[in-house]
Each structure stands twice: as structure tokens, then as C-alpha cells.
PDB file of N, CA and C in Angstrom:
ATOM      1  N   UNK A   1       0.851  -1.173   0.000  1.00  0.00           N
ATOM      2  CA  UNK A   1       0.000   0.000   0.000  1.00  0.00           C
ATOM      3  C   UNK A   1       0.896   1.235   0.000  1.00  0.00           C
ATOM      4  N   UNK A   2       0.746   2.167  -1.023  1.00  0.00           N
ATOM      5  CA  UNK A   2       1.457   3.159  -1.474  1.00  0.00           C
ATOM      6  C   UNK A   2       1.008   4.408  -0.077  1.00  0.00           C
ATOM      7  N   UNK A   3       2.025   5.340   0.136  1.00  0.00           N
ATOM      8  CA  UNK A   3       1.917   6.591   1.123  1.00  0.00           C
ATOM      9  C   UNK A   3       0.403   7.160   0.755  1.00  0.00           C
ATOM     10  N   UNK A   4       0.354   7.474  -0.777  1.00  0.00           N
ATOM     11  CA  UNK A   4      -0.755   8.526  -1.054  1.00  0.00           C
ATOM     12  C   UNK A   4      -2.140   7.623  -0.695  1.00  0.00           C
ATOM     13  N   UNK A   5      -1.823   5.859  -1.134  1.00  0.00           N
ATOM     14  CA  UNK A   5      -3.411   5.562  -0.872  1.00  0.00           C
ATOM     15  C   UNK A   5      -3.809   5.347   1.011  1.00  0.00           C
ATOM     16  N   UNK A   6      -2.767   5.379   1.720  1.00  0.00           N
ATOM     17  CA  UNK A   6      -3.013   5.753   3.129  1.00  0.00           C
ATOM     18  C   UNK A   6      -3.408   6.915   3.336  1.00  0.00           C
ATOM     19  N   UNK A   7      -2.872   7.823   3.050  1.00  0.00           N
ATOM     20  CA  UNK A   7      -3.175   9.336   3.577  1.00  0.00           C
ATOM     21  C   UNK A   7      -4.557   9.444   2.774  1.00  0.00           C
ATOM     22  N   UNK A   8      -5.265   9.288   1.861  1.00  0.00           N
ATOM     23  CA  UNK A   8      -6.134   9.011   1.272  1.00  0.00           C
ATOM     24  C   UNK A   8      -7.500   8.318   2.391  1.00  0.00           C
ATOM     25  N   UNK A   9      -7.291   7.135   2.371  1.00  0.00           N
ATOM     26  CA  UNK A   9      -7.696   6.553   3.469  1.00  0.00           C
ATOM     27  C   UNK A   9      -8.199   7.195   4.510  1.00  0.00           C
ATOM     28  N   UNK A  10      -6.777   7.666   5.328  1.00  0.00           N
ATOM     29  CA  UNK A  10      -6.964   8.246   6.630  1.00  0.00           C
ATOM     30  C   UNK A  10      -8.106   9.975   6.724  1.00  0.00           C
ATOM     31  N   UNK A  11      -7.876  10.300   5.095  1.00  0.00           N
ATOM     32  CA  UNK A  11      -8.193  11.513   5.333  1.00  0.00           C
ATOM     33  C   UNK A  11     -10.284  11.493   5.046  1.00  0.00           C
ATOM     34  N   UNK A  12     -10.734  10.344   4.203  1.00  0.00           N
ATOM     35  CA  UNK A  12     -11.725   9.773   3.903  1.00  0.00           C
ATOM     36  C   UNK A  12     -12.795   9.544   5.633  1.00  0.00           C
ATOM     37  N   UNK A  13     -11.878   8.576   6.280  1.00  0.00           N
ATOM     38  CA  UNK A  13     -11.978   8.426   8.042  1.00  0.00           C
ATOM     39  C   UNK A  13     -12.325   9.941   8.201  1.00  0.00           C
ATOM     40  N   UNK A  14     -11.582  10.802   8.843  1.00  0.00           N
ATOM     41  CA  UNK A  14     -11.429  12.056   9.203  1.00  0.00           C
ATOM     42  C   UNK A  14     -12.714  12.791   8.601  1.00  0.00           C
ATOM     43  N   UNK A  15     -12.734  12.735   7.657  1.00  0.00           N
ATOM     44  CA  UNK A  15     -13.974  13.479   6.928  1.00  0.00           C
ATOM     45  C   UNK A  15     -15.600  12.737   7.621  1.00  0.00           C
ATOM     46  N   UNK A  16     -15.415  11.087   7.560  1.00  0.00           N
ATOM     47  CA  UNK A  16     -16.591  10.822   8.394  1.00  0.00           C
ATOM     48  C   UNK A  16     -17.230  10.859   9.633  1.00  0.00           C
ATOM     49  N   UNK A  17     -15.873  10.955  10.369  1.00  0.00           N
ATOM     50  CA  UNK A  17     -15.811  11.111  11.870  1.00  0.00           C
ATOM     51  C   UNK A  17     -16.292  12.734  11.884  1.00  0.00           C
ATOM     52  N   UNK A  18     -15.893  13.540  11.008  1.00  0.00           N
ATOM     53  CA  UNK A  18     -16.239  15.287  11.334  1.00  0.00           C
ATOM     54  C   UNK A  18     -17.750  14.949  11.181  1.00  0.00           C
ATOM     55  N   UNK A  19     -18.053  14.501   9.534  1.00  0.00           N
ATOM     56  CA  UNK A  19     -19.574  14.901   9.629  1.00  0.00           C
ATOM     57  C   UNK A  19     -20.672  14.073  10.881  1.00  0.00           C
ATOM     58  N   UNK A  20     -19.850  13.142  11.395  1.00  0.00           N
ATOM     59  CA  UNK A  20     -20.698  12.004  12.367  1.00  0.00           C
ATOM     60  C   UNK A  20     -21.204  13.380  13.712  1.00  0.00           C
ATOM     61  N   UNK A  21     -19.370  13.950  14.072  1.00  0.00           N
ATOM     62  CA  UNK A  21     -19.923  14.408  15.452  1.00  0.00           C
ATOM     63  C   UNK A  21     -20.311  15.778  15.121  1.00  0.00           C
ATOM     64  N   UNK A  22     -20.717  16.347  13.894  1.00  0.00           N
ATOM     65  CA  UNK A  22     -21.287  17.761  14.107  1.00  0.00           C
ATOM     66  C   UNK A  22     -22.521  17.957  13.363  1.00  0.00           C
ATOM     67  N   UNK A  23     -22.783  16.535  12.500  1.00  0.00           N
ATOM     68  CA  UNK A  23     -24.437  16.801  11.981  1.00  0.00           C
ATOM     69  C   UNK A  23     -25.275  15.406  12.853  1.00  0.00           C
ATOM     70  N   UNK A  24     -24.571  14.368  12.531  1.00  0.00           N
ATOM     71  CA  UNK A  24     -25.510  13.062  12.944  1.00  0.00           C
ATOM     72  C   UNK A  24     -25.449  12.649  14.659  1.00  0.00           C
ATOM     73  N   UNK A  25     -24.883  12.776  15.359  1.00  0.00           N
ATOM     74  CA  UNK A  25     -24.690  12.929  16.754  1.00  0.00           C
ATOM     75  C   UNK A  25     -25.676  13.838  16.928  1.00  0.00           C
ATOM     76  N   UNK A  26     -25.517  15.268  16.910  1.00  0.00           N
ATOM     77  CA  UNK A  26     -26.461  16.389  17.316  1.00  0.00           C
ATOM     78  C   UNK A  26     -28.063  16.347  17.047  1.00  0.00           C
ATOM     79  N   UNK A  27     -27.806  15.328  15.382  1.00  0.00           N
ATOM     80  CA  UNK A  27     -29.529  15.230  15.245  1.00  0.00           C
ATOM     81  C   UNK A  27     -30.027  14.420  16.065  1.00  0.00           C
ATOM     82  N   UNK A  28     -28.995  13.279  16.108  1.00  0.00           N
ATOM     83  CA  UNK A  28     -29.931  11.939  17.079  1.00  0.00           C
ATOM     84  C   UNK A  28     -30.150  12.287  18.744  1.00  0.00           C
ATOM     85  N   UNK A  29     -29.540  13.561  19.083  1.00  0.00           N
ATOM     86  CA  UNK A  29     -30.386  13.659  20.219  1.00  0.00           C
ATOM     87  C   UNK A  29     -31.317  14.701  20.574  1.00  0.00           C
ATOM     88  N   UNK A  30     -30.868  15.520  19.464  1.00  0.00           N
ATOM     89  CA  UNK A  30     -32.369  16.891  19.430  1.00  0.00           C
ATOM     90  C   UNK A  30     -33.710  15.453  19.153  1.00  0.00           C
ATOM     91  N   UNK A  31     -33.661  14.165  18.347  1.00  0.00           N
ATOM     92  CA  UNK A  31     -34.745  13.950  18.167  1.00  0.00           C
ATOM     93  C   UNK A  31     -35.267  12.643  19.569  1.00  0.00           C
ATOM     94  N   UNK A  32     -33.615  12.587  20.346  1.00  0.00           N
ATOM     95  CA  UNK A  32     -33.943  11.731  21.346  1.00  0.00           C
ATOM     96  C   UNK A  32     -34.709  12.943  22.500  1.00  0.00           C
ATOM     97  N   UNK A  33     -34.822  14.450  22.319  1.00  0.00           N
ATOM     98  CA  UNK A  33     -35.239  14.797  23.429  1.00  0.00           C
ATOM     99  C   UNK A  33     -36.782  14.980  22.910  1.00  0.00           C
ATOM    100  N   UNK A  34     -36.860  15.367  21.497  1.00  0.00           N
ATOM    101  CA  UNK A  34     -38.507  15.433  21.456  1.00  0.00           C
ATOM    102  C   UNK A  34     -39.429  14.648  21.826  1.00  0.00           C
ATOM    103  N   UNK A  35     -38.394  12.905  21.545  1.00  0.00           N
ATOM    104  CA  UNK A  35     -39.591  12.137  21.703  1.00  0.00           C
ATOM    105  C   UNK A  35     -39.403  12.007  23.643  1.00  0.00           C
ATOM    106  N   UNK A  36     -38.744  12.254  23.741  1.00  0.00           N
ATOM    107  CA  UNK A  36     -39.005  12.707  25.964  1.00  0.00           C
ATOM    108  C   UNK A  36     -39.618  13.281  25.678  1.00  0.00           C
ATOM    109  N   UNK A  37     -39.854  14.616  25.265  1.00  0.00           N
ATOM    110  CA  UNK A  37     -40.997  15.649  25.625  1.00  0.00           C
ATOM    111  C   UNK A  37     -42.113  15.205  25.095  1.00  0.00           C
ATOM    112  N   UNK A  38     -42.527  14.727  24.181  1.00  0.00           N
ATOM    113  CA  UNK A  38     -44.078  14.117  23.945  1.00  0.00           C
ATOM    114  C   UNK A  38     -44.405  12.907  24.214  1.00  0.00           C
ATOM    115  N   UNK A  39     -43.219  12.053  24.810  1.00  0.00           N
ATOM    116  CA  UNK A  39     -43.738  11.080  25.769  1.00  0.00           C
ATOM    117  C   UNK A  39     -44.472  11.879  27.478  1.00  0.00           C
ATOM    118  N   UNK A  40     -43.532  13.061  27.548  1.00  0.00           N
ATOM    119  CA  UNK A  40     -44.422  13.406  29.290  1.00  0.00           C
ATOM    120  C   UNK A  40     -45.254  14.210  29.169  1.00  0.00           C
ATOM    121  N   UNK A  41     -45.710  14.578  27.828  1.00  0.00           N
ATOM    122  CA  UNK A  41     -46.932  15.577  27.535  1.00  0.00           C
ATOM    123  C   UNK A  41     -48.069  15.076  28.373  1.00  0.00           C
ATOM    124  N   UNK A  42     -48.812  15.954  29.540  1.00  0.00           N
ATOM    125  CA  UNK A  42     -50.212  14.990  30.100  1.00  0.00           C
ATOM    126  C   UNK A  42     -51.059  16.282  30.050  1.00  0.00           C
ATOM    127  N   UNK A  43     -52.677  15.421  30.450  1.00  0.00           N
ATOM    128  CA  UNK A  43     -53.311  16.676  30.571  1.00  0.00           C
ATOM    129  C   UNK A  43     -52.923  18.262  31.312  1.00  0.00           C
ATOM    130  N   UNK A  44     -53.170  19.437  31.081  1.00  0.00           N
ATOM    131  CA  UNK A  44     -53.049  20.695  31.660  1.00  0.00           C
ATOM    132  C   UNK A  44     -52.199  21.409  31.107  1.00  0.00           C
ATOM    133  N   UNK A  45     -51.087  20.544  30.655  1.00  0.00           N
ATOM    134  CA  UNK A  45     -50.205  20.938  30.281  1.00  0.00           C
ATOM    135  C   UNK A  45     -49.889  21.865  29.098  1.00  0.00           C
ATOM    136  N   UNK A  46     -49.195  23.265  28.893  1.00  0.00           N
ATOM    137  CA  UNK A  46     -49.429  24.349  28.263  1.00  0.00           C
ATOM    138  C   UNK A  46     -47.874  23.983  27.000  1.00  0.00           C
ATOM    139  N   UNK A  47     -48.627  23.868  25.987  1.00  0.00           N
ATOM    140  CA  UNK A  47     -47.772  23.788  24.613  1.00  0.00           C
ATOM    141  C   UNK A  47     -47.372  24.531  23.699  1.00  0.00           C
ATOM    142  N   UNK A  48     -46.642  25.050  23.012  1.00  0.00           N
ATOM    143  CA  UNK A  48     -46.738  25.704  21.485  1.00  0.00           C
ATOM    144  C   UNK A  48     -46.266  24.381  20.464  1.00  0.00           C
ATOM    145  N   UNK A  49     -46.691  24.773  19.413  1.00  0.00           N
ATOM    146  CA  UNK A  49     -46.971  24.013  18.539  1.00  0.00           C
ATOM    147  C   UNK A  49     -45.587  24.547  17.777  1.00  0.00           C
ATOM    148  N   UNK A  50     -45.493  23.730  16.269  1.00  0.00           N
ATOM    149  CA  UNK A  50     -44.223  23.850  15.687  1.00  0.00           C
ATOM    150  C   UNK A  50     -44.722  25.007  14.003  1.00  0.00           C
ATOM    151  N   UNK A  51     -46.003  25.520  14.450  1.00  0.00           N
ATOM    152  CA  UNK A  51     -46.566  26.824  13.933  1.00  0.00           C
ATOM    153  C   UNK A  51     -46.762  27.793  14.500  1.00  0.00           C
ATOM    154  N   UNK A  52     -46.200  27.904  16.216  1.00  0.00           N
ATOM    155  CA  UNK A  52     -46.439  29.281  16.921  1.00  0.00           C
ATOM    156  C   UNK A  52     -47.944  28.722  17.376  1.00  0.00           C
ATOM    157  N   UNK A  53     -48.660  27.950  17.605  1.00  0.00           N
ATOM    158  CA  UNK A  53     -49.943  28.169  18.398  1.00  0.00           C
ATOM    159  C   UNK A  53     -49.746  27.703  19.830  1.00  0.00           C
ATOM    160  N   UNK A  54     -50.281  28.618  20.497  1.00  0.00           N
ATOM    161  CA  UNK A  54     -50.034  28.420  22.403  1.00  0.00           C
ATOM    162  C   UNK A  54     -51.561  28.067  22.515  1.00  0.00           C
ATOM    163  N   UNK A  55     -51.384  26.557  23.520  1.00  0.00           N
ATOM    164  CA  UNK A  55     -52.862  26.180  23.954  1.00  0.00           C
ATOM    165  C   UNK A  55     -52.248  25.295  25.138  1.00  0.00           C
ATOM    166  N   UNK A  56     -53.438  24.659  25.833  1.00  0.00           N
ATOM    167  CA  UNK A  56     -52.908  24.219  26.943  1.00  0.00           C
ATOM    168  C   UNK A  56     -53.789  22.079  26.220  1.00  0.00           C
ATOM    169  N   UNK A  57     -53.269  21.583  26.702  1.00  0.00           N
ATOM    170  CA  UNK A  57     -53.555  19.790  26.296  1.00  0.00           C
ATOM    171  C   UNK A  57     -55.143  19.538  27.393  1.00  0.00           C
ATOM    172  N   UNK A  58     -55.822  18.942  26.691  1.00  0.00           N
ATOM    173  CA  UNK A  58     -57.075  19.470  26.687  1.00  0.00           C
ATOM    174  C   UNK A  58     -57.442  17.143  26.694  1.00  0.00           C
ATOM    175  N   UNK A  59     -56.961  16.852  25.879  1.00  0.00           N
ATOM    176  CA  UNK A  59     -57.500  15.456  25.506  1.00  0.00           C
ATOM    177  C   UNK A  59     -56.364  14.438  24.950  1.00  0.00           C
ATOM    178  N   UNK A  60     -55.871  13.545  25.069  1.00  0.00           N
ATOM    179  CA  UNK A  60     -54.831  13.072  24.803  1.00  0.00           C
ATOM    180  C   UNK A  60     -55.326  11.469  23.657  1.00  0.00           C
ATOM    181  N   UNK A  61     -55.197  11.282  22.635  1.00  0.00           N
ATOM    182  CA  UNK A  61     -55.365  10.239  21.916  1.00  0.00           C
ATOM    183  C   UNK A  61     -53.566   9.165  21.844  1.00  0.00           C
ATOM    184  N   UNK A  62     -54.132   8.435  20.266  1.00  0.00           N
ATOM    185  CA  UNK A  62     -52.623   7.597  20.361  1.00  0.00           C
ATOM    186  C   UNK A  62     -51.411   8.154  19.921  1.00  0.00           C
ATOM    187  N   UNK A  63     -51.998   9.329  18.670  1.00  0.00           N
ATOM    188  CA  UNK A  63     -50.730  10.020  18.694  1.00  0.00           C
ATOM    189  C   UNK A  63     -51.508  11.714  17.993  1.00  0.00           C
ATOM    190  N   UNK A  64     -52.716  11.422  18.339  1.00  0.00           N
ATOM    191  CA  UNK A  64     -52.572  13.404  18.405  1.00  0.00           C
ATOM    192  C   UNK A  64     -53.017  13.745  19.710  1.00  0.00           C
ATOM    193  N   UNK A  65     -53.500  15.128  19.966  1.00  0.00           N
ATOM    194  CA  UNK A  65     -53.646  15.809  21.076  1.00  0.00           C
ATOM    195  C   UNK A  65     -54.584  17.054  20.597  1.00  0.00           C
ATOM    196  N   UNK A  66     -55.527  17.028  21.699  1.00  0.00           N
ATOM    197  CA  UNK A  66     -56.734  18.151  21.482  1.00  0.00           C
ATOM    198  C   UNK A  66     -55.819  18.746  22.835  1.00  0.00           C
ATOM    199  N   UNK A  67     -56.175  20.595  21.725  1.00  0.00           N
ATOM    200  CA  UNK A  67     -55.337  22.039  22.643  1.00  0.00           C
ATOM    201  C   UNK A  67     -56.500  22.791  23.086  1.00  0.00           C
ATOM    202  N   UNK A  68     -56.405  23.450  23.569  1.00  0.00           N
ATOM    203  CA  UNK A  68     -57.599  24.125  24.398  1.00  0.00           C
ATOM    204  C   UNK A  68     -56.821  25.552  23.911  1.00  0.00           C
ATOM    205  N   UNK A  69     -57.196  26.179  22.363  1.00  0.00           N
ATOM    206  CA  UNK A  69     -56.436  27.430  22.191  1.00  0.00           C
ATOM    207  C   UNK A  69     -57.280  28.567  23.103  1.00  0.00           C
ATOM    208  N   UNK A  70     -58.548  28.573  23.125  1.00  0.00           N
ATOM    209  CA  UNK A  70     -59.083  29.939  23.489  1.00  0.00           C
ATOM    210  C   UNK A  70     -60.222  29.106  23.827  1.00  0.00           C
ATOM    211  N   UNK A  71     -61.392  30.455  24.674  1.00  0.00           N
ATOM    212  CA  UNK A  71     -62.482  29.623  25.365  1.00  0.00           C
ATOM    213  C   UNK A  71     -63.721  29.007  24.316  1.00  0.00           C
ATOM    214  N   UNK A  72     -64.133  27.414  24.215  1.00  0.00           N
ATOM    215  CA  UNK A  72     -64.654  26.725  23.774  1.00  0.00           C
ATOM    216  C   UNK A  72     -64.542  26.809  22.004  1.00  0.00           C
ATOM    217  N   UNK A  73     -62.890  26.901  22.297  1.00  0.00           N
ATOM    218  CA  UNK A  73     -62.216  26.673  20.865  1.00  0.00           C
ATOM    219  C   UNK A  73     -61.465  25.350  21.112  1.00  0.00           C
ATOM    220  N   UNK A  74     -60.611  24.068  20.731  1.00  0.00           N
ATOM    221  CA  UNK A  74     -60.193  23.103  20.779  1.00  0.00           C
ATOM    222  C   UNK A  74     -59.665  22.867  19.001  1.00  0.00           C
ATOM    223  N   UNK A  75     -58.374  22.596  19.069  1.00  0.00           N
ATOM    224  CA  UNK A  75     -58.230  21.725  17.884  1.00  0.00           C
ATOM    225  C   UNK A  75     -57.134  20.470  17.942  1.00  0.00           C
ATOM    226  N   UNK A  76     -57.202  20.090  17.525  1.00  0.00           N
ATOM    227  CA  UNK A  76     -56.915  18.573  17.305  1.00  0.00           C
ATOM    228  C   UNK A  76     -55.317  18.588  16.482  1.00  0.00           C
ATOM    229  N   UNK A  77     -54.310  18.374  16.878  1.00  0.00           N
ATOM    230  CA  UNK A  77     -52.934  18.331  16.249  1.00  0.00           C
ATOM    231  C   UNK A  77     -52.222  16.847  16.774  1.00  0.00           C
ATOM    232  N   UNK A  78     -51.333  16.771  15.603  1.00  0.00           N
ATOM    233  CA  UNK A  78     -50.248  15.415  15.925  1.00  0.00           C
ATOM    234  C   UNK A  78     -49.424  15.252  17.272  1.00  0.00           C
ATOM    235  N   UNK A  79     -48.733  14.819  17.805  1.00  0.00           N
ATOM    236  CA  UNK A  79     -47.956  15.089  18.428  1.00  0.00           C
ATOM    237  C   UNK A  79     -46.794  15.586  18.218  1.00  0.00           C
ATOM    238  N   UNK A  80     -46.305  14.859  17.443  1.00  0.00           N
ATOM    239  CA  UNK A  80     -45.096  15.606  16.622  1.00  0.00           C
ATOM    240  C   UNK A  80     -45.247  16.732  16.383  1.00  0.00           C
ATOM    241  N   UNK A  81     -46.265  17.495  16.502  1.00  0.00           N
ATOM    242  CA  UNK A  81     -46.057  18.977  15.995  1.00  0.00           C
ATOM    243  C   UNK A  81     -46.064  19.783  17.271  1.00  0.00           C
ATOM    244  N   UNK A  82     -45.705  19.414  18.613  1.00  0.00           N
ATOM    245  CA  UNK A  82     -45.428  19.648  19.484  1.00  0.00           C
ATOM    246  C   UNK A  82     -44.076  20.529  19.270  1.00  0.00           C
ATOM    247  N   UNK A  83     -43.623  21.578  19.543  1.00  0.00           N
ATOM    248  CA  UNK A  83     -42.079  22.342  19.537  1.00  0.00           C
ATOM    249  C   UNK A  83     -41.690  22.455  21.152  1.00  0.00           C
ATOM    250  N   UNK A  84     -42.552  22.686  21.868  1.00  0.00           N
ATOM    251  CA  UNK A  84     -41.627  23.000  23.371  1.00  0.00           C
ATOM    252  C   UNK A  84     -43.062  22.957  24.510  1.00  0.00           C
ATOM    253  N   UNK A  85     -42.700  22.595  26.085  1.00  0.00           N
ATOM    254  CA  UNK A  85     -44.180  22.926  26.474  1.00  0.00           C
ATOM    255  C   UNK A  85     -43.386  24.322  27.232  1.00  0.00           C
ATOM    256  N   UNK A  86     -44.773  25.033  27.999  1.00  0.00           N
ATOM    257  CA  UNK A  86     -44.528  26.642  28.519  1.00  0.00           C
ATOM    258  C   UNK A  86     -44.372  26.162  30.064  1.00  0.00           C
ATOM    259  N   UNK A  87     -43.681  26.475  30.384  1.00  0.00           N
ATOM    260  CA  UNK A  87     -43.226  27.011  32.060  1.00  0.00           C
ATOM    261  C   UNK A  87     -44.064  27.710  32.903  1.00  0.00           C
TER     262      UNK A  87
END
């Protein structure tokens, strides 16, 4: 095995290891924390959505969720479209 097809090699490695720990590492746990957060989603609990809508969890199904936006308004969204709950 010739110098250039090592350094070749090594530099191929290097390139996968960069993109591993600064795109695919970081995604797999932004998406390991969403699914925590819409696993502890329960009733009362105050949400925004991943369109800006603030409502509070109103009804819980298998995988959507009725919001309680305003008084004897309710709509019905995925879970996944969950972005953060409110404090």
C-alpha cells in the first residue's frame, strides 16, 4: 500500500468522523429529546406548537392531542407537531 493511498484513506476516516460528530450525533439527540418531551406531555399541560400556536392539552389520543387554544375553541394536532411545552 502506497503513502498517497493511506493518507487518502486516513483523510476519507477524518472526513466521516467530522460529519458524524457535528451533523448526525447532534440530530440523534435533538430527536432523542422530542420524543421525551411528547412522551411526558399529560393533561393541563401548556404547549406551542411547531406553527407558533399556544394552547394548553385538553385530551390526549394515540398520537394526536386536542389544545384548548381559546375559550370553547379546541383543535386537534399530531404530536409531533409539538415544539416545546410553557413554564
Amino acid at each position: 500500500m502506497s503513502s498517497s493511498v493511506l493518507w487518502t484513506v486516513v483523510y476519507m476516516v477524518a472526513i466521516v468522523a467530522i460529519i458524524y460528530l457535528l451533523i448526525i450525533r447532534p440530530q440523534k439527540k435533538r430527536q432523542k429529546d422530542h420524543e421525551k418531551l411528547i412522551n411526558e406531555i399529560s393533561l393541563g399541560v401548556e404547549i406551542v406548537t411547531i406553527g407558533g400556536i399556544h394552547g394548553e392539552v385538553s385530551r390526549i389520543k394515540d398520537d394526536t392531542l386536542w389544545i384548548k387554544i381559546s375559550n370553547n375553541v379546541e383543535i386537534e394536532i399530531e404530536k409531533s407537531a409539538v415544539n416545546r411545552t410553557v413554564s
